[in-house]
Protein backbone atom coordinates (compact mmCIF):
# COMPACT_ATOMS: atom_id res chain seq x y z
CA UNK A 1 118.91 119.81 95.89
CA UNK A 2 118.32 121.41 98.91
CA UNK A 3 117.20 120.26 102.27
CA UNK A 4 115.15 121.87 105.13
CA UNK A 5 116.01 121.77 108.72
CA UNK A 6 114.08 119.07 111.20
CA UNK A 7 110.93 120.43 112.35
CA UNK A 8 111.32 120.47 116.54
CA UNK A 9 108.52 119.25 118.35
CA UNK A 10 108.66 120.06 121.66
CA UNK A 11 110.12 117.47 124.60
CA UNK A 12 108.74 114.18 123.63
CA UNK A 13 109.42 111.18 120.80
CA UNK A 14 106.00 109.90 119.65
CA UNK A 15 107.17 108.12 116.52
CA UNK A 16 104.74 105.92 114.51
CA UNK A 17 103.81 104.70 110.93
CA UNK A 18 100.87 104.68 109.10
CA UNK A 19 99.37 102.73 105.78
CA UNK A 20 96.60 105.10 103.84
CA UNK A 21 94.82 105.00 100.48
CA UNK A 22 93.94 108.79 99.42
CA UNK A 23 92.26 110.51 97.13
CA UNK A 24 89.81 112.30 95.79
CA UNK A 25 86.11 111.61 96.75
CA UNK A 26 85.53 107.98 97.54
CA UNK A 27 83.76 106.02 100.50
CA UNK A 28 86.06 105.39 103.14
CA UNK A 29 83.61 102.72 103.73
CA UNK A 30 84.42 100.66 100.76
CA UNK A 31 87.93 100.31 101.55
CA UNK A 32 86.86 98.97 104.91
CA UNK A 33 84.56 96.43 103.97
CA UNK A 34 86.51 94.93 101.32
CA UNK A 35 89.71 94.58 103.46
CA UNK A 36 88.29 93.33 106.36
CA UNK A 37 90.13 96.24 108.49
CA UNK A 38 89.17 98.44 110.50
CA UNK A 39 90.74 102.14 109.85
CA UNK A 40 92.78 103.72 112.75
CA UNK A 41 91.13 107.53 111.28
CA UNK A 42 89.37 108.51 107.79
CA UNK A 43 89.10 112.35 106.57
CA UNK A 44 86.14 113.17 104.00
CA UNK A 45 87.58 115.87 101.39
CA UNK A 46 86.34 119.62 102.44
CA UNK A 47 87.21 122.70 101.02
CA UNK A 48 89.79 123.96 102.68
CA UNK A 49 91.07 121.35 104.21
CA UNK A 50 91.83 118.05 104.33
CA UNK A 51 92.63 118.57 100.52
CA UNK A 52 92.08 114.72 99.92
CA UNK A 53 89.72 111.72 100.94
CA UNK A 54 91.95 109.21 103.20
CA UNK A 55 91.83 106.21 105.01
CA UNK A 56 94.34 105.41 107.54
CA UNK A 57 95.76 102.75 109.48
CA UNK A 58 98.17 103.96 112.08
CA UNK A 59 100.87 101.53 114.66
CA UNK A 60 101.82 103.87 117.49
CA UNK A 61 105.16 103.31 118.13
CA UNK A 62 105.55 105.87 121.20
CA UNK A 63 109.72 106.96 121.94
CA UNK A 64 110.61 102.83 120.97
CA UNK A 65 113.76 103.00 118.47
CA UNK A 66 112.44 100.20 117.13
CA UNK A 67 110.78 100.96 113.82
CA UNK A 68 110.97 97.66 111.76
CA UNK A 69 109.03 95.52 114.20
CA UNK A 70 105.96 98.08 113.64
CA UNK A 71 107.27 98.18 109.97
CA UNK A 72 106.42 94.45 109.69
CA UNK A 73 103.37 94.39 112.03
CA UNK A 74 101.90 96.57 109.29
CA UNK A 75 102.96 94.48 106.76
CA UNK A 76 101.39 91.16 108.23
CA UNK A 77 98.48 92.53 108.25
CA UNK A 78 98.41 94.39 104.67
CA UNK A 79 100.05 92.06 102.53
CA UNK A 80 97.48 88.75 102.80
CA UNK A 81 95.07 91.84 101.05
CA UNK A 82 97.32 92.78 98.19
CA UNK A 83 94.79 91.83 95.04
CA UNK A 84 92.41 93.73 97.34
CA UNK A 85 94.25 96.62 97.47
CA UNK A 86 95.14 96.77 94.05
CA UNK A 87 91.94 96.38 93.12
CA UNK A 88 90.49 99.19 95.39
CA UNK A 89 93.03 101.40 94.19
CA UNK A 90 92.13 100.62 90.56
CA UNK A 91 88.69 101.21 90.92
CA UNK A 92 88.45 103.59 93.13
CA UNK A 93 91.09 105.95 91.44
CA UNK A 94 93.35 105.93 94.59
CA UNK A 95 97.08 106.09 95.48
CA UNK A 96 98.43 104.09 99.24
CA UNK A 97 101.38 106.00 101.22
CA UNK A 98 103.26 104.09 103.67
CA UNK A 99 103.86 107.22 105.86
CA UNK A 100 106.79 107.22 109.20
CA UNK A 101 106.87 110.04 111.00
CA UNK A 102 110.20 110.21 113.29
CA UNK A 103 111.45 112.06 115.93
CA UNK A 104 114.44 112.06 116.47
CA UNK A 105 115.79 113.30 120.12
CA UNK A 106 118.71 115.87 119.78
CA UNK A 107 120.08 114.24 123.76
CA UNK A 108 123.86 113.20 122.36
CA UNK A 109 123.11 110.40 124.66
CA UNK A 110 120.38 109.10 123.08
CA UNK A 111 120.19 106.67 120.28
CA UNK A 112 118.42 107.78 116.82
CA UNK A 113 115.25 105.48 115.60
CA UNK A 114 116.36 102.49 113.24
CA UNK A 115 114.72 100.15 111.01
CA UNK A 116 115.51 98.26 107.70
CA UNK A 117 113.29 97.32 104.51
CA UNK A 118 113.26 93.55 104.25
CA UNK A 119 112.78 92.02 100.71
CA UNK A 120 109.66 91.14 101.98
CA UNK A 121 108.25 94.99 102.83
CA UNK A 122 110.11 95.97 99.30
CA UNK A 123 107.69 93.68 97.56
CA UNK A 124 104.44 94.70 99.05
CA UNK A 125 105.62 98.13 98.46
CA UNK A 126 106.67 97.30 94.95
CA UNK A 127 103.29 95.09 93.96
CA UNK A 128 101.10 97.99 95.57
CA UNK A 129 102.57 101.13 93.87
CA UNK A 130 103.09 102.32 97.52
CA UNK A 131 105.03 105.52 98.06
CA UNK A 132 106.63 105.86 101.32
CA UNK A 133 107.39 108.97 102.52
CA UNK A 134 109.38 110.39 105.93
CA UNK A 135 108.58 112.84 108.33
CA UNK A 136 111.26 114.00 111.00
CA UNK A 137 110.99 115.97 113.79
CA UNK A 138 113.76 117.29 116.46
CA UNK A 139 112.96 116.16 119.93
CA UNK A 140 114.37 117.84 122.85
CA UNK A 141 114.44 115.61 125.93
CA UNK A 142 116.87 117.43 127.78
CA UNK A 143 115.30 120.86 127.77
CA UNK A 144 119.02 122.25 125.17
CA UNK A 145 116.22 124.29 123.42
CA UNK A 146 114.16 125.76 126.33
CA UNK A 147 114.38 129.58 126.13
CA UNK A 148 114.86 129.55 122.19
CA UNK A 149 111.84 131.07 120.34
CA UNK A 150 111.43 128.20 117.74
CA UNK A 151 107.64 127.81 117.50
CA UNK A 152 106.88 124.27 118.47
């Protein structure tokens, strides 16, 4: 197995989590309607890009540390719909990605992001056929990097 460096980002931690459904054509609208939520974005396949129908709900969680208080924010609000969503995702031909997306600031001073599954988030994730995936970046808040050509 191998493993690729962090990406680096630049100078500033911007972490935050998102809950989509994807796939391949369907109305974003749908997904709205029956949940009762309002999406944070929505991309309509094209051809190049996006590569996928999606509708997202995002929780900024800015340079916090905290990432299980969002975590569970998300999960309040997702798990009173989970016939909903399994429904949706039935008939609609869909998968759901619980997505985090990390930065974690390379300052030996500074503290790295942490957050823990409960039982409860396991089950929603479980119930739904959610994958989750992670995303980290390098953040440089002290400037170690400035001068190196690393293509932010």
């Amino acid at each position: 197995m191998t493993f690729e460096e962090l990406t680096y980002s630049g100078d500033v931690c911007n972490n935050y989590l998102y809950y989509t459904f994807y796939g391949d054509f369907f109305d974003t609208n749908i997904i709205t309607n029956e949940l009762g939520i309002t999406p944070t974005s929505f991309h309509s396949k094209k051809d190049p890009v996006p590569k996928l129908t999606s509708w997202k709900y995002t929780i900024a969680i800015g340079d916090n540390l905290d990432l299980e208080t969002p975590l569970e924010r998300l999960i309040d609000i997702f798990e009173p719909k989970v016939t909903s969503n399994i429904l949706l995702k039935d008939k609609l031909k869909l998968s759901t990605r619980l997505q985090f997306v990390i930065y974690i600031d390379i300052d030996p001073k500074a503290s790295t992001p942490y957050f823990g599954l409960s039982n409860r988030t396991i089950h929603f994730l479980s119930k739904t056929d959610t994958h989750v995936d992670f995303d980290l970046f390098k953040a440089d808040t002290i400037g170690l990097l400035d001068g190196h050509n690393l293509g932010a």
